[in-house]
Protein backbone atom coordinates (compact mmCIF):
# COMPACT_ATOMS: atom_id res chain seq x y z
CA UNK A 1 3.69 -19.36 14.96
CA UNK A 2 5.27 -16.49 13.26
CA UNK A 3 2.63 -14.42 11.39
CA UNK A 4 4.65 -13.82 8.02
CA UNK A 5 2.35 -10.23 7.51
CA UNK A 6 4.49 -8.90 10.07
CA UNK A 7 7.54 -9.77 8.63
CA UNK A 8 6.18 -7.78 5.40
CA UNK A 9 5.14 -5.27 7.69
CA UNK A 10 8.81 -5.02 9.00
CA UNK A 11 10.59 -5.15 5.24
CA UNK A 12 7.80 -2.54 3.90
CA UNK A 13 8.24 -0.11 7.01
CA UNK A 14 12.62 -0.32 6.64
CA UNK A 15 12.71 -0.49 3.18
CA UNK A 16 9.99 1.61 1.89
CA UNK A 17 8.59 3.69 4.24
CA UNK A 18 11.93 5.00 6.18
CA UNK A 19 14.31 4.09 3.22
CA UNK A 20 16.72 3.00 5.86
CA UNK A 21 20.40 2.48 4.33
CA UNK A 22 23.77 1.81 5.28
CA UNK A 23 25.22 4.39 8.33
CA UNK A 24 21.59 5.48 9.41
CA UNK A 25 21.23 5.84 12.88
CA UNK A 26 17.72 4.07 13.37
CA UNK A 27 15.82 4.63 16.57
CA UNK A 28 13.21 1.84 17.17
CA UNK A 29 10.06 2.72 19.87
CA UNK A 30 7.05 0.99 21.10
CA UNK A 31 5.53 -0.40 23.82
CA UNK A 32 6.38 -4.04 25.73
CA UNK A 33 3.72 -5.72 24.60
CA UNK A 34 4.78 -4.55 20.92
CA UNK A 35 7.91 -6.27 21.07
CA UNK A 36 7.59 -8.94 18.47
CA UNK A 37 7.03 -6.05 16.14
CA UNK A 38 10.57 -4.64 17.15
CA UNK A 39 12.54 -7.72 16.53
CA UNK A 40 11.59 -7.94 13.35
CA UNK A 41 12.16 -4.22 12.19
CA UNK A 42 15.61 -3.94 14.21
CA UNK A 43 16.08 -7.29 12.31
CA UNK A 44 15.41 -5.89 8.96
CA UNK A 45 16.95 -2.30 9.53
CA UNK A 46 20.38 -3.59 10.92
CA UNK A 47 20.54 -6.26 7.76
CA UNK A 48 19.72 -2.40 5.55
CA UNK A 49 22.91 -1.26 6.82
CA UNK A 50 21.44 0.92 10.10
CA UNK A 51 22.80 1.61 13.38
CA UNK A 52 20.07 0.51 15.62
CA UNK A 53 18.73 1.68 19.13
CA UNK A 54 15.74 0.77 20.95
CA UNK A 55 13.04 1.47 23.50
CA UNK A 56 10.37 -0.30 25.21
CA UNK A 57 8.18 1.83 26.67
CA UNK A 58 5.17 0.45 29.71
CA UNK A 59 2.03 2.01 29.69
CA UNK A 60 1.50 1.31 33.35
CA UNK A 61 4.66 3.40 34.01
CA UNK A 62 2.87 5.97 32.08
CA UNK A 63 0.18 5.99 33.98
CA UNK A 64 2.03 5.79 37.23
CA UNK A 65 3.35 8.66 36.08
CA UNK A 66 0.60 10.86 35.69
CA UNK A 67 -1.09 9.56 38.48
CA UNK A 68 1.88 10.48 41.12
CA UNK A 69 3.75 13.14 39.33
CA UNK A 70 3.92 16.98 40.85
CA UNK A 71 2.81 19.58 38.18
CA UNK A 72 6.36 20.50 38.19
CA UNK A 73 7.31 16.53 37.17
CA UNK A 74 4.69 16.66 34.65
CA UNK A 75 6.23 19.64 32.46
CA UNK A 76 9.60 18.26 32.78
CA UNK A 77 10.92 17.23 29.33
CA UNK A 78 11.77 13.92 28.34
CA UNK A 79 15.39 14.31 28.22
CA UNK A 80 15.75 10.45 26.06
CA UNK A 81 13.09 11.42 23.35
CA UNK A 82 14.50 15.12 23.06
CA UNK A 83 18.04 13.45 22.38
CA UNK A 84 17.12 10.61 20.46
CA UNK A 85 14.88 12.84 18.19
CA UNK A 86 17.82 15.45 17.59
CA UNK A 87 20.20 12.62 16.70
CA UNK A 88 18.34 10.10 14.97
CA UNK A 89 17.91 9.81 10.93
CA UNK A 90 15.22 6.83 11.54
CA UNK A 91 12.63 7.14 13.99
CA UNK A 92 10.13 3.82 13.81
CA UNK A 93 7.51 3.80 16.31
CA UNK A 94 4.33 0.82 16.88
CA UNK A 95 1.48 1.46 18.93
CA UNK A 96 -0.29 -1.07 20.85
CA UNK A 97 -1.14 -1.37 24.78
CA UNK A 98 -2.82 -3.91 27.30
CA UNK A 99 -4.88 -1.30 28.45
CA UNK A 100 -7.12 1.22 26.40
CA UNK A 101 -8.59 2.67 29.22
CA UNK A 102 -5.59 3.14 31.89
CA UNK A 103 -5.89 6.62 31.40
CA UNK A 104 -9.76 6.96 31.53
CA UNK A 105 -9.98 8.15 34.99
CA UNK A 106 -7.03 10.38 35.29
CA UNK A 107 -7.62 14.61 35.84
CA UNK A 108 -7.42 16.11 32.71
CA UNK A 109 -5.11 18.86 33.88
CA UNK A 110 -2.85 16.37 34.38
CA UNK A 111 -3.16 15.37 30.64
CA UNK A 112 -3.12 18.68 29.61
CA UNK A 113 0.37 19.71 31.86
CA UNK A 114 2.03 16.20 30.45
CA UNK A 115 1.53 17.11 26.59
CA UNK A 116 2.91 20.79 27.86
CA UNK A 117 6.03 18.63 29.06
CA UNK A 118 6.34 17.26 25.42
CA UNK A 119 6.97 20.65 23.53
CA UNK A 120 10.71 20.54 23.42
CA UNK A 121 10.91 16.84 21.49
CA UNK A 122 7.79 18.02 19.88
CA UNK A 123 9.48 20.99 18.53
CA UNK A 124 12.44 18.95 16.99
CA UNK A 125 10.24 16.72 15.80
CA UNK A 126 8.33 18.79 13.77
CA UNK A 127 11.31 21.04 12.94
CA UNK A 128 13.24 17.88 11.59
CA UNK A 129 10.33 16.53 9.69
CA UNK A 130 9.81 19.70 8.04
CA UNK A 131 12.78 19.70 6.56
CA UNK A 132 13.15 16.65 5.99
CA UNK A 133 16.13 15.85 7.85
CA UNK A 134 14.07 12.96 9.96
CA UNK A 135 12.04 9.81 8.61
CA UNK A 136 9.70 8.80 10.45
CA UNK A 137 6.70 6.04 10.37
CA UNK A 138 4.63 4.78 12.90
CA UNK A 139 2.19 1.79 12.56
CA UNK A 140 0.10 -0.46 14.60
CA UNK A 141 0.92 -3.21 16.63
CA UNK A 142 -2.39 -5.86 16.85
CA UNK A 143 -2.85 -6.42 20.78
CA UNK A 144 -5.96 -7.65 22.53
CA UNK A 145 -6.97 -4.33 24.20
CA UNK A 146 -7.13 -2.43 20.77
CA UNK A 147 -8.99 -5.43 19.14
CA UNK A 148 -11.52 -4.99 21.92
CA UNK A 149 -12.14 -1.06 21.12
CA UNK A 150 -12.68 -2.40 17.65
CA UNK A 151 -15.18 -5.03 19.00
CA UNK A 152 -12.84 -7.61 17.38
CA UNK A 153 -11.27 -10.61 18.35
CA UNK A 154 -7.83 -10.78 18.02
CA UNK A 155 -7.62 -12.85 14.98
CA UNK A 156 -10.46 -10.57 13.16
CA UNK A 157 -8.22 -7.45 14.05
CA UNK A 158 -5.23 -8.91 12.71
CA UNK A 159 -6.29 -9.40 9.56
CA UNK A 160 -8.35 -5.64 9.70
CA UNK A 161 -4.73 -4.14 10.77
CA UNK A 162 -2.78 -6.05 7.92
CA UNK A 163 -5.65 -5.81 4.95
CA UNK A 164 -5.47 -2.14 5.48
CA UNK A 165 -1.84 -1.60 4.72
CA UNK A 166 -2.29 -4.41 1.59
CA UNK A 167 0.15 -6.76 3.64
CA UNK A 168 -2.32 -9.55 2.68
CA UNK A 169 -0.86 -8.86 -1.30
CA UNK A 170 1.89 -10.88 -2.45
CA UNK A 171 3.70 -7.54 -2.75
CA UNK A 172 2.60 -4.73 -0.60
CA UNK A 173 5.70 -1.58 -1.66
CA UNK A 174 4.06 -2.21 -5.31
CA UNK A 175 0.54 -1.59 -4.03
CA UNK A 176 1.77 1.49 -1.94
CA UNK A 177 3.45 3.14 -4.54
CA UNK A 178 -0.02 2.70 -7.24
CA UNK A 179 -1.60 4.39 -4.76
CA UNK A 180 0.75 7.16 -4.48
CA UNK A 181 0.37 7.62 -8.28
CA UNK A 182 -3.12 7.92 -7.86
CA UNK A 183 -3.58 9.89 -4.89
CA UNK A 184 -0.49 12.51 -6.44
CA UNK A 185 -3.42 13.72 -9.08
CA UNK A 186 -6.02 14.94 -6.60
CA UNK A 187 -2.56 16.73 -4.58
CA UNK A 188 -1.71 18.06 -7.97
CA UNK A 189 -5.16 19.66 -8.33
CA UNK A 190 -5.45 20.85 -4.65
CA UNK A 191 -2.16 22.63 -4.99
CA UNK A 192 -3.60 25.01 -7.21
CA UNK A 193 -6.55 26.32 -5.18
CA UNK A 194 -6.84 28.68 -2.34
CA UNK A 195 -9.68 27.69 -0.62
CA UNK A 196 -12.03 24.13 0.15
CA UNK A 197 -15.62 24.54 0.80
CA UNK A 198 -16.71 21.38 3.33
CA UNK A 199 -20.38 20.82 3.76
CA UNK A 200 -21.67 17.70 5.01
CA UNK A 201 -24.18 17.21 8.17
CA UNK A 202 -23.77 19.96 11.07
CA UNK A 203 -20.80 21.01 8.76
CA UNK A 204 -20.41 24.28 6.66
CA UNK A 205 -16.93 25.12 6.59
CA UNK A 206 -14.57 27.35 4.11
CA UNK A 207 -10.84 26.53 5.14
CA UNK A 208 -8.13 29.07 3.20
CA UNK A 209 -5.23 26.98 1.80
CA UNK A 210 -3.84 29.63 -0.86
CA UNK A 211 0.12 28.89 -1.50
CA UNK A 212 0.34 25.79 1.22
CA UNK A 213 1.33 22.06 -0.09
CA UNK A 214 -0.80 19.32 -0.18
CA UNK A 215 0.86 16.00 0.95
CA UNK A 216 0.52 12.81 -0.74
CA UNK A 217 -0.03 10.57 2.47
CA UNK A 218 1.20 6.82 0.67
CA UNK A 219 2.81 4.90 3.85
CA UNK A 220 5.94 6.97 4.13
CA UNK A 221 4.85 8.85 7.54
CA UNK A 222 2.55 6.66 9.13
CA UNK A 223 1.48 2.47 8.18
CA UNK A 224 -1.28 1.83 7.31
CA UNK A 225 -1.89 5.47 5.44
CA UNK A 226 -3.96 6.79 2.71
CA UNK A 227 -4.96 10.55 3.04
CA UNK A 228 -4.16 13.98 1.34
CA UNK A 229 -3.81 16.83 3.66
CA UNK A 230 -2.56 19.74 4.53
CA UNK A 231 -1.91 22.79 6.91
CA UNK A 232 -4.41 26.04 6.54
CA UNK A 233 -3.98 29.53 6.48
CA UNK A 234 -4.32 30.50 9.85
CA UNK A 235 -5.95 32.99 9.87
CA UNK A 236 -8.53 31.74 6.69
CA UNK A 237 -10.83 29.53 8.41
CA UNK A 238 -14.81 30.12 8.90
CA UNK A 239 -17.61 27.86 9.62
CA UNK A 240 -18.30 25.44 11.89
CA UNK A 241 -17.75 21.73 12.01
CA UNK A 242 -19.54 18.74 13.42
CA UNK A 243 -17.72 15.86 14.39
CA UNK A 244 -19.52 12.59 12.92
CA UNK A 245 -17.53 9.93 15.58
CA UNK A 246 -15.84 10.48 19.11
CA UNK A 247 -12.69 12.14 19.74
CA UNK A 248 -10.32 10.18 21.33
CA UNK A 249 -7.57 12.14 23.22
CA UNK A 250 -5.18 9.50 25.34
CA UNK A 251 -7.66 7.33 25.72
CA UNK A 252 -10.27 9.67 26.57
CA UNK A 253 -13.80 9.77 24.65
CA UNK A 254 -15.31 13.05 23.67
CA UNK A 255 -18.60 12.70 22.10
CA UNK A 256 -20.51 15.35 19.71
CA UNK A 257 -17.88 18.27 19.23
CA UNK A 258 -19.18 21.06 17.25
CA UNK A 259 -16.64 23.93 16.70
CA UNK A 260 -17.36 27.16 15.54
CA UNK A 261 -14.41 29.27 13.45
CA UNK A 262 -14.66 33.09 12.73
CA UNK A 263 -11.09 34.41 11.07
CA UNK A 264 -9.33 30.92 12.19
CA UNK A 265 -10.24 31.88 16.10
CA UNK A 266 -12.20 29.10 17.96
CA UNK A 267 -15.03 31.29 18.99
CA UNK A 268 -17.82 28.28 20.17
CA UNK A 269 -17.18 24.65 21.52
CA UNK A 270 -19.08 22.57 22.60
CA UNK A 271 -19.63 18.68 23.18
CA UNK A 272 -22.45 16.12 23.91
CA UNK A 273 -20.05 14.13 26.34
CA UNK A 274 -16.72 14.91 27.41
CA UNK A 275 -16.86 19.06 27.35
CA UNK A 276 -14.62 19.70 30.49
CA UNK A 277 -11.75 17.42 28.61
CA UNK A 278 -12.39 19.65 25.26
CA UNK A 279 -12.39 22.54 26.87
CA UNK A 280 -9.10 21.98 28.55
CA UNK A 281 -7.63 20.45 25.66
CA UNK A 282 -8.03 23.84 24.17
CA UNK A 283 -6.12 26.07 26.90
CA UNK A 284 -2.57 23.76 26.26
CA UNK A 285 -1.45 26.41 25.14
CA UNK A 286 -1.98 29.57 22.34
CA UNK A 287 -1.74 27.04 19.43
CA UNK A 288 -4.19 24.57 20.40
CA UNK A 289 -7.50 26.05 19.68
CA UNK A 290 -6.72 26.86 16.14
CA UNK A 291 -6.71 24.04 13.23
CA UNK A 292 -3.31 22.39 12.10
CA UNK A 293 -4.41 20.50 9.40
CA UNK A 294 -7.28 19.66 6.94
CA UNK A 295 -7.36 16.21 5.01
CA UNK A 296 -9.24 13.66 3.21
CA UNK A 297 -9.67 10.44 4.04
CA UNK A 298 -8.33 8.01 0.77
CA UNK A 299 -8.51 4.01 2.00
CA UNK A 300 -11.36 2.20 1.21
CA UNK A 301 -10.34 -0.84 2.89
CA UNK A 302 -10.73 0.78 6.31
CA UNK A 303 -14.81 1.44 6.28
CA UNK A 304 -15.51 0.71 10.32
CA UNK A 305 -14.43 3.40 13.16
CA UNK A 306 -12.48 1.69 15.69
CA UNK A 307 -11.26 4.03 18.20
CA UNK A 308 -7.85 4.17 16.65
CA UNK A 309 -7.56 7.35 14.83
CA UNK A 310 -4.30 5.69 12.91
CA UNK A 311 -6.96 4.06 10.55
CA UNK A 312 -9.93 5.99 11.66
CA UNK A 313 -8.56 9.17 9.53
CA UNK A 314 -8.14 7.07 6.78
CA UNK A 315 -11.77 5.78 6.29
CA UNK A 316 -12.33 6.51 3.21
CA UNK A 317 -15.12 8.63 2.64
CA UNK A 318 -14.19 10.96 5.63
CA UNK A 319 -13.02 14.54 6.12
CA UNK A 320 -10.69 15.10 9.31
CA UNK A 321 -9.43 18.62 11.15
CA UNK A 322 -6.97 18.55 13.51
CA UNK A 323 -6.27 21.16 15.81
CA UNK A 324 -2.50 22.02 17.30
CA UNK A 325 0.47 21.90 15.95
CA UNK A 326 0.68 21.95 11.99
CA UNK A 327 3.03 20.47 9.65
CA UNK A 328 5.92 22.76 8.15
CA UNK A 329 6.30 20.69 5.57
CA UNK A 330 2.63 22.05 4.10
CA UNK A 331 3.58 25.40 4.90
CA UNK A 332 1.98 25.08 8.38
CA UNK A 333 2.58 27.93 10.44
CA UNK A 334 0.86 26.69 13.99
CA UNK A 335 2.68 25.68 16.68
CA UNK A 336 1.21 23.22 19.81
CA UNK A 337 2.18 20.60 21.55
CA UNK A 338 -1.10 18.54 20.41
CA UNK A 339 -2.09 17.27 17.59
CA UNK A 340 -5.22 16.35 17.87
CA UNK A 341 -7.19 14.80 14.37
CA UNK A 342 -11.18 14.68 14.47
CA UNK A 343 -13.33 13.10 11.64
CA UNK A 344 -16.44 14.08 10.25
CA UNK A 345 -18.48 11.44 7.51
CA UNK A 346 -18.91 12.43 4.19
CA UNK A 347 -20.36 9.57 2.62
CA UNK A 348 -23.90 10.48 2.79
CA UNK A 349 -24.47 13.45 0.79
CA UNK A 350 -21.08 15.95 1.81
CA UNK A 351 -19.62 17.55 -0.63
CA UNK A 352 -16.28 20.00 -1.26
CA UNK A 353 -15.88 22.82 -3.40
CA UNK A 354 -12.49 24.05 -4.39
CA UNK A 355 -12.62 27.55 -5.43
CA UNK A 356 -16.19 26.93 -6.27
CA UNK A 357 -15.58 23.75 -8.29
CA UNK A 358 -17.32 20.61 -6.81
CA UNK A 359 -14.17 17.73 -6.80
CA UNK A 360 -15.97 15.37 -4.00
CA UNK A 361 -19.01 13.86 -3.29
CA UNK A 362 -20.48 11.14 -1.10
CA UNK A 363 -17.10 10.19 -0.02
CA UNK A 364 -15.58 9.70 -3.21
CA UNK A 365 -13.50 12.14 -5.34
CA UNK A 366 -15.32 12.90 -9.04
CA UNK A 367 -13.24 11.57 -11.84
CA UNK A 368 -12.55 14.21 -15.02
């Protein structure tokens, strides 16, 4: 039977989120065993008027792929995504795989050469989204492999993947856009400080954000959302960090990462589980040791970690960094070909300053 949240899902994601209209060229992405999701959004973006193209993608190719290919293959571009990206004015993308863990036991060189390989779609990408000349939104797909890193059932993660993004309302763009209204305050009220003081356990961090923009994270960029963030000053960052939950990098755990930041330069790193892979992760290239983003974590109907950092950043109650490539459209100057978002727990006793003025604490913003 057809599950009538995905239809919302669909309608929401084309007529909200992407604001597809008549002309747009509307490039529709996700895995085979996300295809259900696909019919219904080319469905609802060709009836908006768009001109639609899609792609399935396999992750056993994908793996195949990194498995087999010469480090020469591996930094080749990906000449479809490069030209979609640079043509496109829609670009709708689902996750969702049969297989968490198909990448578990491949070398992380290999990992590290393949996001190398990404840089040129990367780069129009982020150019494009920056100034706004490219809509984007990707979402979730419910599969059985990602309801078993939730330690879900299928049914149980259905209803955690479509409760989060309010498709269980009777009209989900209305909910979205109260909690736009209410998130634009606190981006308001960032926007006029220059730094954020993060202290919660293993954390002490001051992260400079004087003159960048704050974005209002409300289901335009990525379904289900709920977040305020935004890019630092580069070279503005000291402190060090503890990260509260693992950090998942293509399906690849790291456990305990504590980072240490003197002038916005990575200067310690280490990890409980998984250091070879951070350390790696960290020589992709000159951007990738230095943080692309800082943001808060605004949906309270995503409270459990489930190894999907879609809805794990949103937890509400939670700080994440991310380090790589920043966002241009906060006045991010970083470049990378990762982007890689870690989260930290705030809900027992953190706080943040900004400027000196306590706005957060135990998770929760302070009302004045």
């Amino acid at each position: 039977m057809r599950d009538i949240r995905l239809n919302k899902l669909a309608k929401l994601l084309v007529n909200y989120s992407t604001g597809v209209k008549k002309g747009d060229f509307v490039f529709i992405q996700c895995d085979e065993v996300a295809k259900p999701w696909m019919v219904e959004v080319a469905k609802e973006a060709i009836k908006a008027g768009g001109h639609v193209e899609t792609v399935l993608t396999s992750d056993e190719i994908g793996e195949v792929k990194l498995k087999y290919s010469s480090d020469e293959q591996l930094k080749e571009e990906n000449f479809l995504l490069k030209n979609m990206l640079a043509k496109a004015d829609v670009w709708l993308t689902a996750w969702g795989t049969r297989n968490t863990r198909s990448r578990s036991n491949i070398d992380p060189e290999k990992i590290k050469l393949s996001s190398q390989g990404a840089s040129s779609w990367r780069k129009i990408y982020s150019e494009r989204m920056g100034n706004g000349s490219l809509r984007w939104c990707g979402t979730q797909f419910p599969t059985d492999a990602d309801a078993q890193e939730a330690s879900m059932s299928l049914s149980e993660y259905e209803d955690f993947v479509y409760k989060a993004g309010r498709l269980d309302k009777e009209d989900p763009i209305s909910e979205w856009k109260r909690i736009s209204l209410e998130q634009e305050k606190w981006v308001k009220y960032l926007d006029t400080k220059n730094e954020i003081h993060i202290i919660s356990e293993g954390t002490d961090i001051r992260v400079g954000v004087k003159n960048r923009k704050w974005i209002n994270c409300d289901g335009k960029e990525n379904f289900p959302d709920g977040e305020v963030f935004t890019s630092p000053v580069d070279d503005d960052i000291n402190g060090y960090i503890t990260f509260s939950f693992p950090g998942i990098y293509a399906g690849k755990e790291i456990e305990g990462i504590r980072l240490e930041v003197k002038d916005g330069k990575l200067v310690k790193a280490n990890a409980k589980k998984g250091e070879d892979l951070l350390h790696s992760l960290l020589q992709t290239d000159s951007g990738a040791s230095k943080f692309g983003e800082v943001a808060i974590g605004t949906n309270y109907g995503i409270q459990k970690f489930t190894r999907n950092m879609l809805f794990d950043e949103k937890i509400g109650g939670t700080i994440h960094m991310a380090l790589g490539d920043s966002m241009p459209e906060a006045g991010g100057k970083n470049r990378s070909t990762i982007h890689w978002d870690m989260l930290c727990d705030m809900r027992n006793g953190g706080k943040i300053y900004a400027d000196g003025e306590l706005f957060y604490e135990d998770g929760h913003f302070i009302e004045r």
